[in-house]
Protein backbone atom coordinates (compact mmCIF):
# COMPACT_ATOMS: atom_id res chain seq x y z
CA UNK A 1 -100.78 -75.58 2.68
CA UNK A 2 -99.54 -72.14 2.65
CA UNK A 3 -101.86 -69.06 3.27
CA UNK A 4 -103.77 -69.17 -0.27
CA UNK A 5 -103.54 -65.69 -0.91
CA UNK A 6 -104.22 -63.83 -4.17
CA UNK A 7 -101.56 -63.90 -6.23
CA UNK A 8 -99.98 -60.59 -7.01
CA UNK A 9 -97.62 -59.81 -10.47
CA UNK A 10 -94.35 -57.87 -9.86
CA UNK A 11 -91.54 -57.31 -11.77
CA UNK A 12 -88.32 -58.41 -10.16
CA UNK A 13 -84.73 -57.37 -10.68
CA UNK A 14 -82.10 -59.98 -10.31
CA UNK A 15 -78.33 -58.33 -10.04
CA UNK A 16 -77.31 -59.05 -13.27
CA UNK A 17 -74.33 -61.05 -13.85
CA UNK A 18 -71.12 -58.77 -14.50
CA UNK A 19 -70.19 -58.79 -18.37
CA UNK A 20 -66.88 -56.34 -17.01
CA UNK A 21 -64.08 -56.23 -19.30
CA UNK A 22 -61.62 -58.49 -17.06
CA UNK A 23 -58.90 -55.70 -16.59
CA UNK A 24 -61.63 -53.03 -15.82
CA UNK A 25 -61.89 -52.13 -12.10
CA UNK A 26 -65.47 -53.25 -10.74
CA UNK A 27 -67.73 -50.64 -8.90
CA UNK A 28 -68.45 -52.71 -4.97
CA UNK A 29 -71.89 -51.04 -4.71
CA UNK A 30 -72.85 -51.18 -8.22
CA UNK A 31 -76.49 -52.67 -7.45
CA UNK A 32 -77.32 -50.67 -4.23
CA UNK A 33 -79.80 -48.95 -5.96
CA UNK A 34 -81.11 -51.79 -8.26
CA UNK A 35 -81.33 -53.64 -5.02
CA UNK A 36 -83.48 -50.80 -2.90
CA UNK A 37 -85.63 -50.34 -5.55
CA UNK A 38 -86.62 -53.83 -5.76
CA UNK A 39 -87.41 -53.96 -1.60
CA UNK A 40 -89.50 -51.24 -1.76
CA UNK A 41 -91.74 -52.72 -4.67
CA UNK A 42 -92.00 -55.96 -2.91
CA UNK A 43 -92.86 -54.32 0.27
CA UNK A 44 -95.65 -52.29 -1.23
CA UNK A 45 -96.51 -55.26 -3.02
CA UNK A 46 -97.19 -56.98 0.33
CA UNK A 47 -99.10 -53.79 1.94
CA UNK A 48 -101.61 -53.91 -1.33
CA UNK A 49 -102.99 -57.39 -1.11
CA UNK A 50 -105.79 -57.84 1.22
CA UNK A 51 -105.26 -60.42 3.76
CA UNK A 52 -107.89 -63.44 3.17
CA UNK A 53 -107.15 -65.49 6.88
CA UNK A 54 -110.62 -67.92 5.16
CA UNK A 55 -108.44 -68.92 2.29
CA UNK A 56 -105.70 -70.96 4.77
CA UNK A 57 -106.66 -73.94 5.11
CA UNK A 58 -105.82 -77.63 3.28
CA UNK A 59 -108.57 -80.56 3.21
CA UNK A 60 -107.88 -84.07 4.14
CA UNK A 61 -109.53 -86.74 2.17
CA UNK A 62 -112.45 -86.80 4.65
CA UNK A 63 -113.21 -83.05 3.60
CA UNK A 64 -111.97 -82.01 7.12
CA UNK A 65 -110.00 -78.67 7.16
CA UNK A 66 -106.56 -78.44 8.65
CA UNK A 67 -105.61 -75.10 8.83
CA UNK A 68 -101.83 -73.91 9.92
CA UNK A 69 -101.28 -72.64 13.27
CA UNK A 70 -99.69 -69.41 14.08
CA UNK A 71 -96.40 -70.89 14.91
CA UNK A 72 -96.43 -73.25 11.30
CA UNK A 73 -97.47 -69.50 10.24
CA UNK A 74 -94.65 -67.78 11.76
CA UNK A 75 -92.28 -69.79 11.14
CA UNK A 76 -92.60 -70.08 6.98
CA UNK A 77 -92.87 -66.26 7.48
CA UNK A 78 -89.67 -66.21 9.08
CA UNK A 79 -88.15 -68.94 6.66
CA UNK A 80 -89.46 -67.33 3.40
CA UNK A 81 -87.81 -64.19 4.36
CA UNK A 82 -84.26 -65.49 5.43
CA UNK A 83 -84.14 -67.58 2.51
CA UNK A 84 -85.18 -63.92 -0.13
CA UNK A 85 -82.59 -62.34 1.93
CA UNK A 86 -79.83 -64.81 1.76
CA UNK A 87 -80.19 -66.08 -2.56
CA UNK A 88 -80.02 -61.85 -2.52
CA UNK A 89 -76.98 -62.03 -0.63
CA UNK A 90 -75.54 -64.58 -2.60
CA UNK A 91 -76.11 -63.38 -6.35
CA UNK A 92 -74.21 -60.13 -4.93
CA UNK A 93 -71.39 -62.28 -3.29
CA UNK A 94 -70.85 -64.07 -6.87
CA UNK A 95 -71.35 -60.71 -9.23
CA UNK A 96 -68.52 -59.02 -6.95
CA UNK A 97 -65.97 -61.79 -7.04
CA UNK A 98 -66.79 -62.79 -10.88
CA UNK A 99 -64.39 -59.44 -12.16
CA UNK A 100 -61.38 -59.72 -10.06
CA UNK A 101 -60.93 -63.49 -10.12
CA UNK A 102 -62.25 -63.81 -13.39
CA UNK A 103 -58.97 -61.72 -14.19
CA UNK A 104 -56.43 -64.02 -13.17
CA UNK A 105 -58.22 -66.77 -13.33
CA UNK A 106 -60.22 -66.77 -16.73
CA UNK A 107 -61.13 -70.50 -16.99
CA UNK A 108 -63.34 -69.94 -13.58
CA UNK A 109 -66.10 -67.95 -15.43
CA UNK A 110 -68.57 -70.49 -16.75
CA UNK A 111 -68.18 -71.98 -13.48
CA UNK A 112 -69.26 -68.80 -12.05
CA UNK A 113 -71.67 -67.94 -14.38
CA UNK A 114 -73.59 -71.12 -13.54
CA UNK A 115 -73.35 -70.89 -10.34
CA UNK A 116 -74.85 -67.62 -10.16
CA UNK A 117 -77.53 -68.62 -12.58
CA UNK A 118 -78.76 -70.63 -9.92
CA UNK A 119 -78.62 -68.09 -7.72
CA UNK A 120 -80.48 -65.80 -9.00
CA UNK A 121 -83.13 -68.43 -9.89
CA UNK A 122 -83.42 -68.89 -6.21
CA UNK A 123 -83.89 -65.51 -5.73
CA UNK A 124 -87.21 -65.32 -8.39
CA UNK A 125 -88.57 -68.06 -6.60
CA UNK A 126 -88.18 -66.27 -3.05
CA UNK A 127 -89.25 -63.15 -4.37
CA UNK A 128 -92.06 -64.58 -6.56
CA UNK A 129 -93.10 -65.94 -2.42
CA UNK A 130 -93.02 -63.64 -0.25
CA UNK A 131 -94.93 -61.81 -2.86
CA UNK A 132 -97.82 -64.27 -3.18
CA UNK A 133 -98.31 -64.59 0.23
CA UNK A 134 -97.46 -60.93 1.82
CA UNK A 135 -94.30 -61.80 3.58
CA UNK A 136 -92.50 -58.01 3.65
CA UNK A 137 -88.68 -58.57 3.10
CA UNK A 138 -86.30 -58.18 5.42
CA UNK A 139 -85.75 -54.66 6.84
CA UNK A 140 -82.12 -55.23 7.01
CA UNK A 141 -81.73 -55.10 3.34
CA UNK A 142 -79.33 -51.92 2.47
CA UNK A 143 -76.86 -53.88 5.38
CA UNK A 144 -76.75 -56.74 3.94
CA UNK A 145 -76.58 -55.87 0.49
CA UNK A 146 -73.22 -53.40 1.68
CA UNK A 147 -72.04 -56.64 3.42
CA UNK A 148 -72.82 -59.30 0.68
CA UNK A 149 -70.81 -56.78 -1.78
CA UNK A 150 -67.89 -55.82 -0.21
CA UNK A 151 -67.30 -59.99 1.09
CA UNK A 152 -67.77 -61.31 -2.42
CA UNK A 153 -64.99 -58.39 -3.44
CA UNK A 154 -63.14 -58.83 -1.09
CA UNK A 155 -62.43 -62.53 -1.40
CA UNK A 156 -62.49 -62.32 -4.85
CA UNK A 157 -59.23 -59.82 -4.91
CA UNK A 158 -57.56 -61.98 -2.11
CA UNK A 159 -57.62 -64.76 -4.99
CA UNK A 160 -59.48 -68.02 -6.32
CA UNK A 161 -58.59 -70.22 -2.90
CA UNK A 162 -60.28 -67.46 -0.58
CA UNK A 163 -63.15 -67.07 -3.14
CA UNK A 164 -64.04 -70.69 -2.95
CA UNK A 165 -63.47 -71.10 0.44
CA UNK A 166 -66.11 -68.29 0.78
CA UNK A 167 -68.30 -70.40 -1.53
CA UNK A 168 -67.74 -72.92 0.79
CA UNK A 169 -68.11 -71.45 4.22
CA UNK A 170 -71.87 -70.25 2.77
CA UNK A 171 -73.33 -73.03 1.41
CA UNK A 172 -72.32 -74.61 4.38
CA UNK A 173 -74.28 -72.66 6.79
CA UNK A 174 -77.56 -72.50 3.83
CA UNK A 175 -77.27 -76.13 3.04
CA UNK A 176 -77.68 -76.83 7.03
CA UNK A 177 -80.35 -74.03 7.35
CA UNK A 178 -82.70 -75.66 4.22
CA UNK A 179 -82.42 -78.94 5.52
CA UNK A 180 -83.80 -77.57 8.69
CA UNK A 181 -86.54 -76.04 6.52
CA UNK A 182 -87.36 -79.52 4.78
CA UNK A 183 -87.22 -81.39 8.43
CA UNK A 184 -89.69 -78.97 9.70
CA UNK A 185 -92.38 -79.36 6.75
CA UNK A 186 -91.81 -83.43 7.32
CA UNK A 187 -92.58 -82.94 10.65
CA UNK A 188 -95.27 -81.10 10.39
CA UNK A 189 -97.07 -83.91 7.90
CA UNK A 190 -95.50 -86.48 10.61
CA UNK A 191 -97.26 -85.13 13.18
CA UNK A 192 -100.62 -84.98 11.03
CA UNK A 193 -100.99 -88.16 10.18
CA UNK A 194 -100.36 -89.09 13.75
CA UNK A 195 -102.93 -87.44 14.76
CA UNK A 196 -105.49 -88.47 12.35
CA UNK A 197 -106.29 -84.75 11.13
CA UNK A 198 -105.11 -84.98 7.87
CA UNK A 199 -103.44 -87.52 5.53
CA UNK A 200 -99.59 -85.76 4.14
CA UNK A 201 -99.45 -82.14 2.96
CA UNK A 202 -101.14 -80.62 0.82
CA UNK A 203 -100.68 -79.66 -2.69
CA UNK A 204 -99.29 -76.56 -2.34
CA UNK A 205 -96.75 -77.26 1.05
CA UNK A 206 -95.62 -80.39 -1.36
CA UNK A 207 -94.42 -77.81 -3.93
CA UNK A 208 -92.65 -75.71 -1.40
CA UNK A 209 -90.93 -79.04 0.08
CA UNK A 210 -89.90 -79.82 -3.53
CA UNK A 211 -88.59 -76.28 -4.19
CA UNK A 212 -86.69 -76.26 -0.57
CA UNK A 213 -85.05 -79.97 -1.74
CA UNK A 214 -84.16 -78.35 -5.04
CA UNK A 215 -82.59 -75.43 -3.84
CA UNK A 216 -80.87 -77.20 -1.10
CA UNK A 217 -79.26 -79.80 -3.22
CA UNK A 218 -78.03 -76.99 -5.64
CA UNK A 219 -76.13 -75.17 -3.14
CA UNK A 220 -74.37 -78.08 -2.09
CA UNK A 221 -73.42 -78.47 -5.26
CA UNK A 222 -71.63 -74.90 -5.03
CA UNK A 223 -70.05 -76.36 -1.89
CA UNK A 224 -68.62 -78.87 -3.94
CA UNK A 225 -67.65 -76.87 -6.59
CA UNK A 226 -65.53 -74.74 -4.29
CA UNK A 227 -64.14 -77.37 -2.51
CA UNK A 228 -62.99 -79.13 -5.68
CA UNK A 229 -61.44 -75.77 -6.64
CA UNK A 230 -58.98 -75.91 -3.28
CA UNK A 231 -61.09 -73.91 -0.80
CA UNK A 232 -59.36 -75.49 1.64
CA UNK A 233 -56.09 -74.38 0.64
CA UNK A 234 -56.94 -70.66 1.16
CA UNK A 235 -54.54 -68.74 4.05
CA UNK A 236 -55.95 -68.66 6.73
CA UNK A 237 -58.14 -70.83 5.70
CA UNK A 238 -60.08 -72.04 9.39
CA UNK A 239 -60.28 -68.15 10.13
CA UNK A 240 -61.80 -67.26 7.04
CA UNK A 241 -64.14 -69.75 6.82
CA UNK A 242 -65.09 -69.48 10.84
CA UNK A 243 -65.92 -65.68 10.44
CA UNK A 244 -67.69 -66.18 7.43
CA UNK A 245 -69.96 -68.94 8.46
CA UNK A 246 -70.35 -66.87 12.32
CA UNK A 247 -71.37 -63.93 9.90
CA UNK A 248 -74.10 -65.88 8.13
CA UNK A 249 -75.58 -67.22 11.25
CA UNK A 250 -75.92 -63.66 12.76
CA UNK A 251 -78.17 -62.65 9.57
CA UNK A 252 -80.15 -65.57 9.49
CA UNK A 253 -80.81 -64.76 13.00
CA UNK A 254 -81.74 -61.40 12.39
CA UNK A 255 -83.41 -61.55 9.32
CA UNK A 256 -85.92 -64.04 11.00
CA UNK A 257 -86.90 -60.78 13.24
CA UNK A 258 -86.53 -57.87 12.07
């Protein structure tokens, strides 16, 4: 299972959905500092819990103990972190196209509002992780929280076609990156059984797998949403979507290092 270490409680600040009036002009960088605040405390939150390496392991039925490797380590480091980073990423992309496109387009926001709901649920959940188990966030955090802003405005000014096809061109890219997550842990309880270590997961990696399904099939359902609401007819719709989805690869890539 994952690194059993001692759980730690932290308060955690989800950007809050905008309640703008409509007409009002929205502020891009209105959570910058909500946002900062919120990496440091998780950070230090990871520096003060002592690292317990005894407390790793899961048991098979034989008693046996099956600890995770340093690459099964590294790797739901790495995972945890790109998936905080990106359900950050996305609650900001959905509170900066909510005003404008809420404005000409006023029967879109309790489709937005649920969609960001989710979002920042996802987000609690990540947090809540890399907490428990003292994964530091990301260090690229103030970039991507500039970038994550100013796309969701963006798109949302150019209209509600660009805004979904944004919706779409994400959870395209996070829907493929979660199922790689869930393939992984499968693998990993493939291999196991295989070799006669241990019999499945364990309690807690089951929980994570569960969570990972959850939160993938949610995001697909964003992709739907936006595709039902013609994200295909934005202009240009193949270069939008193409830089978009090259952008989110290059942060998942970077977010899993540094």
């Amino acid at each position: 299972m994952l690194p059993a270490l001692r759980t730690a409680r932290h308060s955690v600040q989800t950007p809050k959905f905008p309640s703008y009036n409509t007409t009002a002009t929205p502020v891009v960088f209105l959570h910058n500092r909500r946002v900062w605040r919120l990496y440091s405390s998780a950070a230090a939150v990871s520096k003060e819990i002592p690292n317990d390496d005894t407390a790793t392991p899961t048991t098979s039925p034989s008693g046996a103990i099956k600890p995770l490797s340093d690459s099964q380590k590294q790797f739901l480091d790495s995972a945890l972190r790109i998936n905080h980073a990106g359900e950050l990423a996305a609650t900001l992309i959905y509170t900066s196209q909510t005003p404008p496109l809420v404005r000409s387009h006023p029967h879109l926001r309790p489709l937005m509002a649920h969609m960001y709901d989710q979002e920042a649920g996802h987000f609690s959940t990540f947090s809540e992780l890399l907490a428990k188990h003292r994964i530091r966030p990301t260090m690229m955090y103030p970039v991507w929280v500039a970038a994550a802003t100013a796309l969701g405005w963006s798109t949302g000014v150019m209209g509600r076609e660009a805004a979904m096809a944004c919706t779409e061109a994400v959870e395209t890219e996070i829907g493929g990156h979660y199922n790689e997550q869930v393939r992984e842990l499968l693998a990993w309880a493939e291999n196991a059984k295989e070799e006669g270590k241990w019999e499945g997961l364990g309690v807690e990696m089951k929980q994570l797998l569960s969570t990972l399904r959850r939160i993938r099939d949610e995001e697909l359902e964003h992709l739907d949403h936006a595709v039902e609401n013609d994200a295909k007819e934005a202009k240009p719709y193949e270069l939008l979507t193409n830089v978009i989805r090259a952008g989110c690869r290059g942060a998942i890539w970077i977010s899993s290092r540094v």
